[in-house]
N, C-alpha and C. Protein backbone atom coordinates (compact mmCIF):
# COMPACT_ATOMS: atom_id res chain seq x y z
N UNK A 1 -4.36 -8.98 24.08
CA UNK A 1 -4.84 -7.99 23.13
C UNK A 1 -6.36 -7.98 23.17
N UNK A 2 -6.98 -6.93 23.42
CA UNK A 2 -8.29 -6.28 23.62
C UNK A 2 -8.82 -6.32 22.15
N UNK A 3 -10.32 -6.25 22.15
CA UNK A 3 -10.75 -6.50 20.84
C UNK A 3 -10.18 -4.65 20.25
N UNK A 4 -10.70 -4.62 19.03
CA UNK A 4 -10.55 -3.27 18.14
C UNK A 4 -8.46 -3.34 17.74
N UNK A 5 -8.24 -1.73 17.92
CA UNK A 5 -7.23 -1.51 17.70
C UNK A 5 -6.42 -1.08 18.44
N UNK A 6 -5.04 -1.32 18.67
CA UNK A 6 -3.90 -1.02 20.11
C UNK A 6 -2.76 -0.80 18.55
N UNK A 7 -1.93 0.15 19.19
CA UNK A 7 -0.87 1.00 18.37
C UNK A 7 0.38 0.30 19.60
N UNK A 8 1.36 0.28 19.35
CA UNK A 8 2.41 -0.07 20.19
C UNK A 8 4.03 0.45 19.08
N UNK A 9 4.52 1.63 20.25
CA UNK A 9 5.79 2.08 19.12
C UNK A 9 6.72 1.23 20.16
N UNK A 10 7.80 0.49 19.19
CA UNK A 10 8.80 0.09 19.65
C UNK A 10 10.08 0.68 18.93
N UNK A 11 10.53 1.21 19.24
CA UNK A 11 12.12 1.77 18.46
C UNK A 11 12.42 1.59 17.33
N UNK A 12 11.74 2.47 16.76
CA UNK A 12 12.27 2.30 14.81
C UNK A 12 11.18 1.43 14.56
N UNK A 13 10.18 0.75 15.36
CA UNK A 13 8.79 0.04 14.65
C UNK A 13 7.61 0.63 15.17
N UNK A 14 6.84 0.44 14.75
CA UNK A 14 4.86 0.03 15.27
C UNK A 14 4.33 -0.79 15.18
N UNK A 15 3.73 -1.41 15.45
CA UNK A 15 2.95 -2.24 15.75
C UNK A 15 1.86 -2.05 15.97
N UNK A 16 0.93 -2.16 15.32
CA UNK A 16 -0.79 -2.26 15.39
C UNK A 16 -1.78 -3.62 14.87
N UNK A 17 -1.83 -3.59 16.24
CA UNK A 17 -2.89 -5.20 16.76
C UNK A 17 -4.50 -4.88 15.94
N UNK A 18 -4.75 -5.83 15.46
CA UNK A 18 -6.39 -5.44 15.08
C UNK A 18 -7.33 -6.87 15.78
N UNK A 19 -8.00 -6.67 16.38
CA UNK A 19 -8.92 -7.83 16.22
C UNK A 19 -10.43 -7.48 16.92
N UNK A 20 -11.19 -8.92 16.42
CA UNK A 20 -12.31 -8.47 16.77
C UNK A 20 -12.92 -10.61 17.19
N UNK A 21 -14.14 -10.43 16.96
CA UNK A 21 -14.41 -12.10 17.90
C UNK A 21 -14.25 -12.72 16.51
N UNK A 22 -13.69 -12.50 15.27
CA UNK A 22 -13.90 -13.50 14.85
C UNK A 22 -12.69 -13.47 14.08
N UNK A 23 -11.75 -12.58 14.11
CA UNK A 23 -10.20 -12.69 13.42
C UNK A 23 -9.30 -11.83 14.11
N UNK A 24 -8.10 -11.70 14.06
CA UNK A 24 -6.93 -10.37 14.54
C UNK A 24 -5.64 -11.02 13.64
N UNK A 25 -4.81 -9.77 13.36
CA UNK A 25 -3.60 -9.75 12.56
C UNK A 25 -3.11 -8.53 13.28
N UNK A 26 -2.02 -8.36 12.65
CA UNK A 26 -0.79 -7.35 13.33
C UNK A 26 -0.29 -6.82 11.89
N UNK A 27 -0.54 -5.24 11.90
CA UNK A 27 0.06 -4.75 10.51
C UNK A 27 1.90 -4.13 11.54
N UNK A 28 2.65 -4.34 10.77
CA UNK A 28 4.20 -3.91 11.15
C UNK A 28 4.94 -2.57 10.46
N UNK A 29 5.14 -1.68 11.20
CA UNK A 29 5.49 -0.40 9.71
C UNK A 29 6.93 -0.40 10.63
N UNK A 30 7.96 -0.41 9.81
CA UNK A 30 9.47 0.07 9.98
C UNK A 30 9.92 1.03 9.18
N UNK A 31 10.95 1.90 9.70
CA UNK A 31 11.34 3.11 8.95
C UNK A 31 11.98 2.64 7.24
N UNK A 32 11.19 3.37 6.21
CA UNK A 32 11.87 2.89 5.38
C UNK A 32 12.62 4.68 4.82
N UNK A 33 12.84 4.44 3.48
CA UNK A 33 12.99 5.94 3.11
C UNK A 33 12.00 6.59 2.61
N UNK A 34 10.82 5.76 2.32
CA UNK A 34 9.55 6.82 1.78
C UNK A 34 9.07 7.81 3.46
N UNK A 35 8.97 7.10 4.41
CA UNK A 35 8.41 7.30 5.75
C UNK A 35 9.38 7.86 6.71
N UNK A 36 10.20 8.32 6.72
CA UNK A 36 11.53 8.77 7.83
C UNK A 36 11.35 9.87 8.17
N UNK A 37 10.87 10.90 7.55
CA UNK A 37 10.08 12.46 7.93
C UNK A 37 9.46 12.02 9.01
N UNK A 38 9.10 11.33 9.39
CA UNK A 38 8.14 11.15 10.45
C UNK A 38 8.74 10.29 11.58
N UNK A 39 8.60 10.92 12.95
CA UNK A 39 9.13 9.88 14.23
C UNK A 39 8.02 8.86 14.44
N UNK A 40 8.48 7.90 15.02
CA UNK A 40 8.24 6.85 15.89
C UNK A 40 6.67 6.82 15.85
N UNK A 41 6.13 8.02 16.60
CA UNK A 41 4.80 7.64 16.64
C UNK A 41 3.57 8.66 15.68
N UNK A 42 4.30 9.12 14.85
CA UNK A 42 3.87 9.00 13.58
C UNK A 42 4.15 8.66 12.15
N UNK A 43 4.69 7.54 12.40
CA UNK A 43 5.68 7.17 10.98
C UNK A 43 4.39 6.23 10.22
N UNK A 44 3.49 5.35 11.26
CA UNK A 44 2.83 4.66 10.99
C UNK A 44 1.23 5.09 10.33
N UNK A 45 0.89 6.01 10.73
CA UNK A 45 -0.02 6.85 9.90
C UNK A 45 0.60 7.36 8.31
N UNK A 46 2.04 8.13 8.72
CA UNK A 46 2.68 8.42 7.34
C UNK A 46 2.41 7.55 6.09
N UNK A 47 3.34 6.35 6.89
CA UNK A 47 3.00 5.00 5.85
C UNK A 47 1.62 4.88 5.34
N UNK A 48 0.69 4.42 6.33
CA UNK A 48 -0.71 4.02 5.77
C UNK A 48 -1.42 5.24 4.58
N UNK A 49 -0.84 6.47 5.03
CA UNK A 49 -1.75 7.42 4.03
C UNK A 49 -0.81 7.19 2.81
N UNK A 50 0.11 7.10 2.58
CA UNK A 50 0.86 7.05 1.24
C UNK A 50 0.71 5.74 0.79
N UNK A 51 0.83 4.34 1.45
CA UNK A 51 0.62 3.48 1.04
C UNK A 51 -1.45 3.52 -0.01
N UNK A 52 -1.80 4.04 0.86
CA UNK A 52 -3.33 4.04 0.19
C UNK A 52 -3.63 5.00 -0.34
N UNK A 53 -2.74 5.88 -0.75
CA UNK A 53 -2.62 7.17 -1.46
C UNK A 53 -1.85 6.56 -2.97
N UNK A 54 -1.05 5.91 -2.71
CA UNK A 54 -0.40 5.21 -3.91
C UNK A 54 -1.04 4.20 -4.75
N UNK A 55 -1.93 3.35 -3.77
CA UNK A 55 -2.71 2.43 -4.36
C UNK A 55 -3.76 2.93 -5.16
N UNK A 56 -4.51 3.55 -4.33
CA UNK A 56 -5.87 4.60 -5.03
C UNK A 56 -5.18 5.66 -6.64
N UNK A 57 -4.41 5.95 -6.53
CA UNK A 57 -3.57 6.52 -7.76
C UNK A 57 -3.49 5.63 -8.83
N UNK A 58 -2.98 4.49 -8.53
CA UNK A 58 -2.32 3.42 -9.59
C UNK A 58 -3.52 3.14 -9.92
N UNK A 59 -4.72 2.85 -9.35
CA UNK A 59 -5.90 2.36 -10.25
C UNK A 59 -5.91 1.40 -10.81
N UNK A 60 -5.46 0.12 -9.72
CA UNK A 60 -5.20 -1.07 -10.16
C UNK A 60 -6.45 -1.15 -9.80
N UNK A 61 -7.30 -2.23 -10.64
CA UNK A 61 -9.02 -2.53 -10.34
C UNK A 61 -8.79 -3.97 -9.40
N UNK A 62 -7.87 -4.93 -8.93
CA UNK A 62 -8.25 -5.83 -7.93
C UNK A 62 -8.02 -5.17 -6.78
N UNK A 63 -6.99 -4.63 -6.82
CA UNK A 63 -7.03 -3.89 -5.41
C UNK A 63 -7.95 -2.98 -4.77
N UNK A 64 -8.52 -2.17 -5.59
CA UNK A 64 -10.16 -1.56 -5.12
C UNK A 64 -11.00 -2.29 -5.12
N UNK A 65 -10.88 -3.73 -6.35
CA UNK A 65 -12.07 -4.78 -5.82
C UNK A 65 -11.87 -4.82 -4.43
N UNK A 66 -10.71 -5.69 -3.88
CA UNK A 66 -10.97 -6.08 -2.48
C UNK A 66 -11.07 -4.66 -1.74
N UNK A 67 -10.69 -3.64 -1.70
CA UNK A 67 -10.57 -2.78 -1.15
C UNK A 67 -11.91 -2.57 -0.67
N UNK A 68 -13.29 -2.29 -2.06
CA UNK A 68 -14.76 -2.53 -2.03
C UNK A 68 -15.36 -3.48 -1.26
N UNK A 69 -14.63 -4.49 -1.43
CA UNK A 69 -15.00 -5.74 -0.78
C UNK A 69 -15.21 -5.98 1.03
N UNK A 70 -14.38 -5.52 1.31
CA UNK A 70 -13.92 -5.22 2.71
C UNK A 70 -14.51 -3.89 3.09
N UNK A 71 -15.00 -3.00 2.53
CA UNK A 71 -15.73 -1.68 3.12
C UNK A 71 -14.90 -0.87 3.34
N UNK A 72 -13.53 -0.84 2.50
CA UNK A 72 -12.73 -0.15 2.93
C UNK A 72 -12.29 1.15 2.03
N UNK A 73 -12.31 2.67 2.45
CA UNK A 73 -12.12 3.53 1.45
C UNK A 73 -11.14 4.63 2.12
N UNK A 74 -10.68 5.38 1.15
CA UNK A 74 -9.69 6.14 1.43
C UNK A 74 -9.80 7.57 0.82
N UNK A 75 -9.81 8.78 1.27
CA UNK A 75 -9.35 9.82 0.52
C UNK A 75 -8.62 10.93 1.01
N UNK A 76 -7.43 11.31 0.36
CA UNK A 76 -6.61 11.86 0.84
C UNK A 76 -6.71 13.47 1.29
N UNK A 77 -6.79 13.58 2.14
CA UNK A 77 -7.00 14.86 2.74
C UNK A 77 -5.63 15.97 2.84
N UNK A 78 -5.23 16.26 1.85
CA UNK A 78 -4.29 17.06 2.15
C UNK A 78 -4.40 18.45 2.53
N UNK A 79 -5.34 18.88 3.26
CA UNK A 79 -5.29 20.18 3.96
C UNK A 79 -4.66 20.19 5.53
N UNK A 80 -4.28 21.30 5.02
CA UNK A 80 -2.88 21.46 6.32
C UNK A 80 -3.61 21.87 7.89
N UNK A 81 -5.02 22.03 8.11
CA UNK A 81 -5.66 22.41 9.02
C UNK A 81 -5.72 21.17 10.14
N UNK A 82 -4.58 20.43 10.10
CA UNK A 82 -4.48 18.73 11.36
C UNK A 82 -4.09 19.39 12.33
């Protein structure tokens, strides 16, 4: 595994490698029923925008702490112009 990010669809999963020189993890998305509208090699985007579409909603304040923390932000773009 190469530094940054690698996507890998395996049948009914994804797999996306992250790393860089000083950590890497593997996020795993499987078909559930929120995400099934979507094939194989976009089920895993599906997930991530609803998963952080759901979080950002609920307005739980640790989870935007770390969210802040990590440089990490989200906003949902729902215009149909993709």
């Amino acid at each position: 595994m190469g530094k940054g990010i690698s996507i890998k669809n395996i049948s009914g999963s994804t797999r996306v490698n992250l790393s860089c020189n000083h950590s890497k993890g593997v996020l795993y998305f499987v078909n559930t029923e929120s995400n099934w509208v979507c094939k194989d090699e976009g089920m895993y985007s599906h997930s991530l925008i609803g998963f952080f579409n759901d979080l950002f909603t609920a307005d739980e304040q640790r989870s935007n702490s770390l969210m802040k923390k990590w440089g990490i932000y989200f906003r949902n773009d729902d215009s149909k112009d993709i």
